[in-house]
C-alpha atoms as a PDB file:
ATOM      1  CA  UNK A   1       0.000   0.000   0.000  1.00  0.00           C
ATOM      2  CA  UNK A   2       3.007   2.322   0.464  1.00  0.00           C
ATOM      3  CA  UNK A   3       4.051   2.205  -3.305  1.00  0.00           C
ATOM      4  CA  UNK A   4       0.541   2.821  -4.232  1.00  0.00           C
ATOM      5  CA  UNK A   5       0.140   5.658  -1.769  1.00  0.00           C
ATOM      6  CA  UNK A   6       3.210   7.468  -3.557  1.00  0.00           C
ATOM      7  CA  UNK A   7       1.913   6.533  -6.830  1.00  0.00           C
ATOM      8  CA  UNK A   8      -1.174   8.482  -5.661  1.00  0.00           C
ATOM      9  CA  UNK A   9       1.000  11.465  -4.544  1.00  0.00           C
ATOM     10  CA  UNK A  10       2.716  11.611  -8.107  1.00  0.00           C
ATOM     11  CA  UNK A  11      -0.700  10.972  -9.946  1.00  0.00           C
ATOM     12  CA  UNK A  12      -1.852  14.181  -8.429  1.00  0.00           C
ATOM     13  CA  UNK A  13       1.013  16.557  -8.163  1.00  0.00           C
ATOM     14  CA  UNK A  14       1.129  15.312 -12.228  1.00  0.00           C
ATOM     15  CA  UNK A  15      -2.425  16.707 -12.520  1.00  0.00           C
ATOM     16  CA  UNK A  16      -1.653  19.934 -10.900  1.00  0.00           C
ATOM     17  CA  UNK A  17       2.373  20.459 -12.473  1.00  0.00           C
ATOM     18  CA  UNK A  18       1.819  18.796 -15.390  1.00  0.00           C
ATOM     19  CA  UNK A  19       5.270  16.943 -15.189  1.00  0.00           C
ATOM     20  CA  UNK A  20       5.267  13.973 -17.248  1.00  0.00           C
ATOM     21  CA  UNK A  21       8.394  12.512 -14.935  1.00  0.00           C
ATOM     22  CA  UNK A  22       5.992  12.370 -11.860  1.00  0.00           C
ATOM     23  CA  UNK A  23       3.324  10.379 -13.628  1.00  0.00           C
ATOM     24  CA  UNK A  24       6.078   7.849 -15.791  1.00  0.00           C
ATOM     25  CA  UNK A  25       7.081   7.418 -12.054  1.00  0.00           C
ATOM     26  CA  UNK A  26       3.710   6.986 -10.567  1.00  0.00           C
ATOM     27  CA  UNK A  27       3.112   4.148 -13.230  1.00  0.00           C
ATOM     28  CA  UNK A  28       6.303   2.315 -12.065  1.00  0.00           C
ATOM     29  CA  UNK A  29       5.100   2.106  -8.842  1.00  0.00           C
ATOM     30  CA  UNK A  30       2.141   0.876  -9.407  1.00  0.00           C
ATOM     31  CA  UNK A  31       3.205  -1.617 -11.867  1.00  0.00           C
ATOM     32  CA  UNK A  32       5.035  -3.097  -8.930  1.00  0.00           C
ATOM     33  CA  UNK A  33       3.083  -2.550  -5.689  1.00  0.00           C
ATOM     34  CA  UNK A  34       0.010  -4.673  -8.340  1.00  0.00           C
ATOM     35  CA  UNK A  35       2.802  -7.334  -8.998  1.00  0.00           C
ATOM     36  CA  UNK A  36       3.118  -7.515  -4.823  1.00  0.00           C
ATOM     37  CA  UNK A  37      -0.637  -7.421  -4.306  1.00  0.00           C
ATOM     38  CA  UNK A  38      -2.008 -10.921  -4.245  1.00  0.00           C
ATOM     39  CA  UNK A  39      -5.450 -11.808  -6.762  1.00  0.00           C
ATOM     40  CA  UNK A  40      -7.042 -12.423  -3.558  1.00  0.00           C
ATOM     41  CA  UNK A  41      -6.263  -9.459  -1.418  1.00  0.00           C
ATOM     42  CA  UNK A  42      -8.494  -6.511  -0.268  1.00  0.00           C
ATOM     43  CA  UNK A  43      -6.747  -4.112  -1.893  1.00  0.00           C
ATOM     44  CA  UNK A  44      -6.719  -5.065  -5.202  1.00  0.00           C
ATOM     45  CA  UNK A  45      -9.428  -3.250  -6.375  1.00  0.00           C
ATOM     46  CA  UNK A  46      -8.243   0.053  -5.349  1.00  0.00           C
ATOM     47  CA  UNK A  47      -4.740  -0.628  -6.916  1.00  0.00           C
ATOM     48  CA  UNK A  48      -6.250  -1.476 -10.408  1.00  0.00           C
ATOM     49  CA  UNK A  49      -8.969   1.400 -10.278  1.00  0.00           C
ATOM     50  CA  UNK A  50      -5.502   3.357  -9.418  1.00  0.00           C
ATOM     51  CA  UNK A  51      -3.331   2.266 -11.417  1.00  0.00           C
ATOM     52  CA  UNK A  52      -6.420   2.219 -14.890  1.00  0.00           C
ATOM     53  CA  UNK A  53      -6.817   6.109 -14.333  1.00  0.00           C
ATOM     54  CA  UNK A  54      -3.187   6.698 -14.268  1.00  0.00           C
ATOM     55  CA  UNK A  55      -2.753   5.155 -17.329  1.00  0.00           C
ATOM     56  CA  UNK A  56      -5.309   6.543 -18.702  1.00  0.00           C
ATOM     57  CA  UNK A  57      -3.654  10.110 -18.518  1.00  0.00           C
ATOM     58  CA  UNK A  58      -1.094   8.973 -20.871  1.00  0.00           C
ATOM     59  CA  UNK A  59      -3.855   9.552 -23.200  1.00  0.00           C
ATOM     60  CA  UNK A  60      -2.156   7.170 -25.660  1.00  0.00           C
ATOM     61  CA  UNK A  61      -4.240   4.290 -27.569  1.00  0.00           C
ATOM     62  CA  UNK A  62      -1.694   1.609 -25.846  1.00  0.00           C
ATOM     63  CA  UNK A  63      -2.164   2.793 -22.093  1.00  0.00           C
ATOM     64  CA  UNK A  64      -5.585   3.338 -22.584  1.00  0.00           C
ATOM     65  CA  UNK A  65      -6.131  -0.259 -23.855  1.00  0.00           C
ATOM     66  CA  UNK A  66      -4.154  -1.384 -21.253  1.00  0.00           C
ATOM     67  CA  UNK A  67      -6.680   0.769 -18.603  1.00  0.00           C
ATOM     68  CA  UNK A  68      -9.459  -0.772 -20.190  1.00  0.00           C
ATOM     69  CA  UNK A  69      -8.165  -4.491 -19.495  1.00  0.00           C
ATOM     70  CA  UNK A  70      -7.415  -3.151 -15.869  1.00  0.00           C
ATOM     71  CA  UNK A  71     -10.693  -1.621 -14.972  1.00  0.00           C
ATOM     72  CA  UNK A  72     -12.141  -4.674 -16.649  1.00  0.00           C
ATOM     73  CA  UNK A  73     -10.330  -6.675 -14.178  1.00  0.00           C
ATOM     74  CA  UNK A  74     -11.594  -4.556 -11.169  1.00  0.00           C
ATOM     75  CA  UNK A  75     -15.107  -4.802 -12.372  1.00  0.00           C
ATOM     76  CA  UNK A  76     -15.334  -8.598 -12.601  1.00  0.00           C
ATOM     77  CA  UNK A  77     -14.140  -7.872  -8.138  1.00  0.00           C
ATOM     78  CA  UNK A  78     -17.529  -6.007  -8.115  1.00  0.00           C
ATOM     79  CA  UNK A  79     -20.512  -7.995  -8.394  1.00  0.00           C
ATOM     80  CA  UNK A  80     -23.888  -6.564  -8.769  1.00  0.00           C
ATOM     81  CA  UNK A  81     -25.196  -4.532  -6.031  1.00  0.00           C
ATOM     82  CA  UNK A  82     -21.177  -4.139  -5.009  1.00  0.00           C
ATOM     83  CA  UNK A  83     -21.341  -0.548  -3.534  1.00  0.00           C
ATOM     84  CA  UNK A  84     -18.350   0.275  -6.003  1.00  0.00           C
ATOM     85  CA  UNK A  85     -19.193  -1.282  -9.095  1.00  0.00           C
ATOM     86  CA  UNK A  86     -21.094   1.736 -10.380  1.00  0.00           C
ATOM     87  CA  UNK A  87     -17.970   3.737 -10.116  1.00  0.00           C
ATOM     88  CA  UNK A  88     -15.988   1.063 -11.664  1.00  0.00           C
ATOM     89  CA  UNK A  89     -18.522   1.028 -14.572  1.00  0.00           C
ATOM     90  CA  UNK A  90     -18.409   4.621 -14.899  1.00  0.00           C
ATOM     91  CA  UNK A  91     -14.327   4.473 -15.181  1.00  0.00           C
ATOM     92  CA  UNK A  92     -14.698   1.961 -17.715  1.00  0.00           C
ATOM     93  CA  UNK A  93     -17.227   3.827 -19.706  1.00  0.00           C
ATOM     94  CA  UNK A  94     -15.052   7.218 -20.006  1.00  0.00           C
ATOM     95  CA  UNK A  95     -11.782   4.829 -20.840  1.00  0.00           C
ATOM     96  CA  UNK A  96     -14.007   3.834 -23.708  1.00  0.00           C
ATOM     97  CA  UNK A  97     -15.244   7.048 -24.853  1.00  0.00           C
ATOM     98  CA  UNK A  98     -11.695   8.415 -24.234  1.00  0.00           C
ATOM     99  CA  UNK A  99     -10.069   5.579 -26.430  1.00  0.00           C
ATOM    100  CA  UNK A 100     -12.835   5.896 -29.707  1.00  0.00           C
ATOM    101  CA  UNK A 101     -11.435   9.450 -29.566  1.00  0.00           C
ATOM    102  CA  UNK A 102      -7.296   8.728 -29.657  1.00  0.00           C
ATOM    103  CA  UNK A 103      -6.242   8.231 -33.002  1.00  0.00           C
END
């Protein structure tokens, strides 16, 4: 959770500076605390919702298909009437609108 926590930390100071190091960082990390975080464990979830909308500021057809298949994967850990899967669908629905307009 510590590597996703910074990860977090560069996402947004990314958002707000606009440095492209911070989020190329950010994506590292989270590459690797989602390696460490078991299928089965609680946090999951909230890594791959993380680590989907972080790619998905790359704003490039490969990260965004890679979101997609990430937010995909966090979906299928919300059944229906899950208290997060409408937020997970949501994600997944601007990923796809995001990725029909990347050439």
């Amino acid at each position: 959770m510590s590597l996703n926590y910074l990860a977090s930390k560069l996402s947004f100071h990314f958002q707000h500076q606009g440095n492209d190091k911070d989020l190329d960082e950010a994506i590292t990390l989270q590459r690797e605390a989602l390696a460490l975080c078991l299928v089965s464990h609680t946090d999951r979830f909230g890594l791959l919702n993380n680590f989907a909308n972080q790619l998905s500021s790359q704003g490039n057809k490969e990260d965004l298909d890679q979101a997609m298949a990430l937010q995909r994967e966090a979906l299928a850990l919300c059944p229906v009437g899950h208290t997060d899967r409408s937020s997970s669908l949501n994600i997944l629905a601007n990923q796809l609108f995001s990725r029909c307009l990347v050439t």
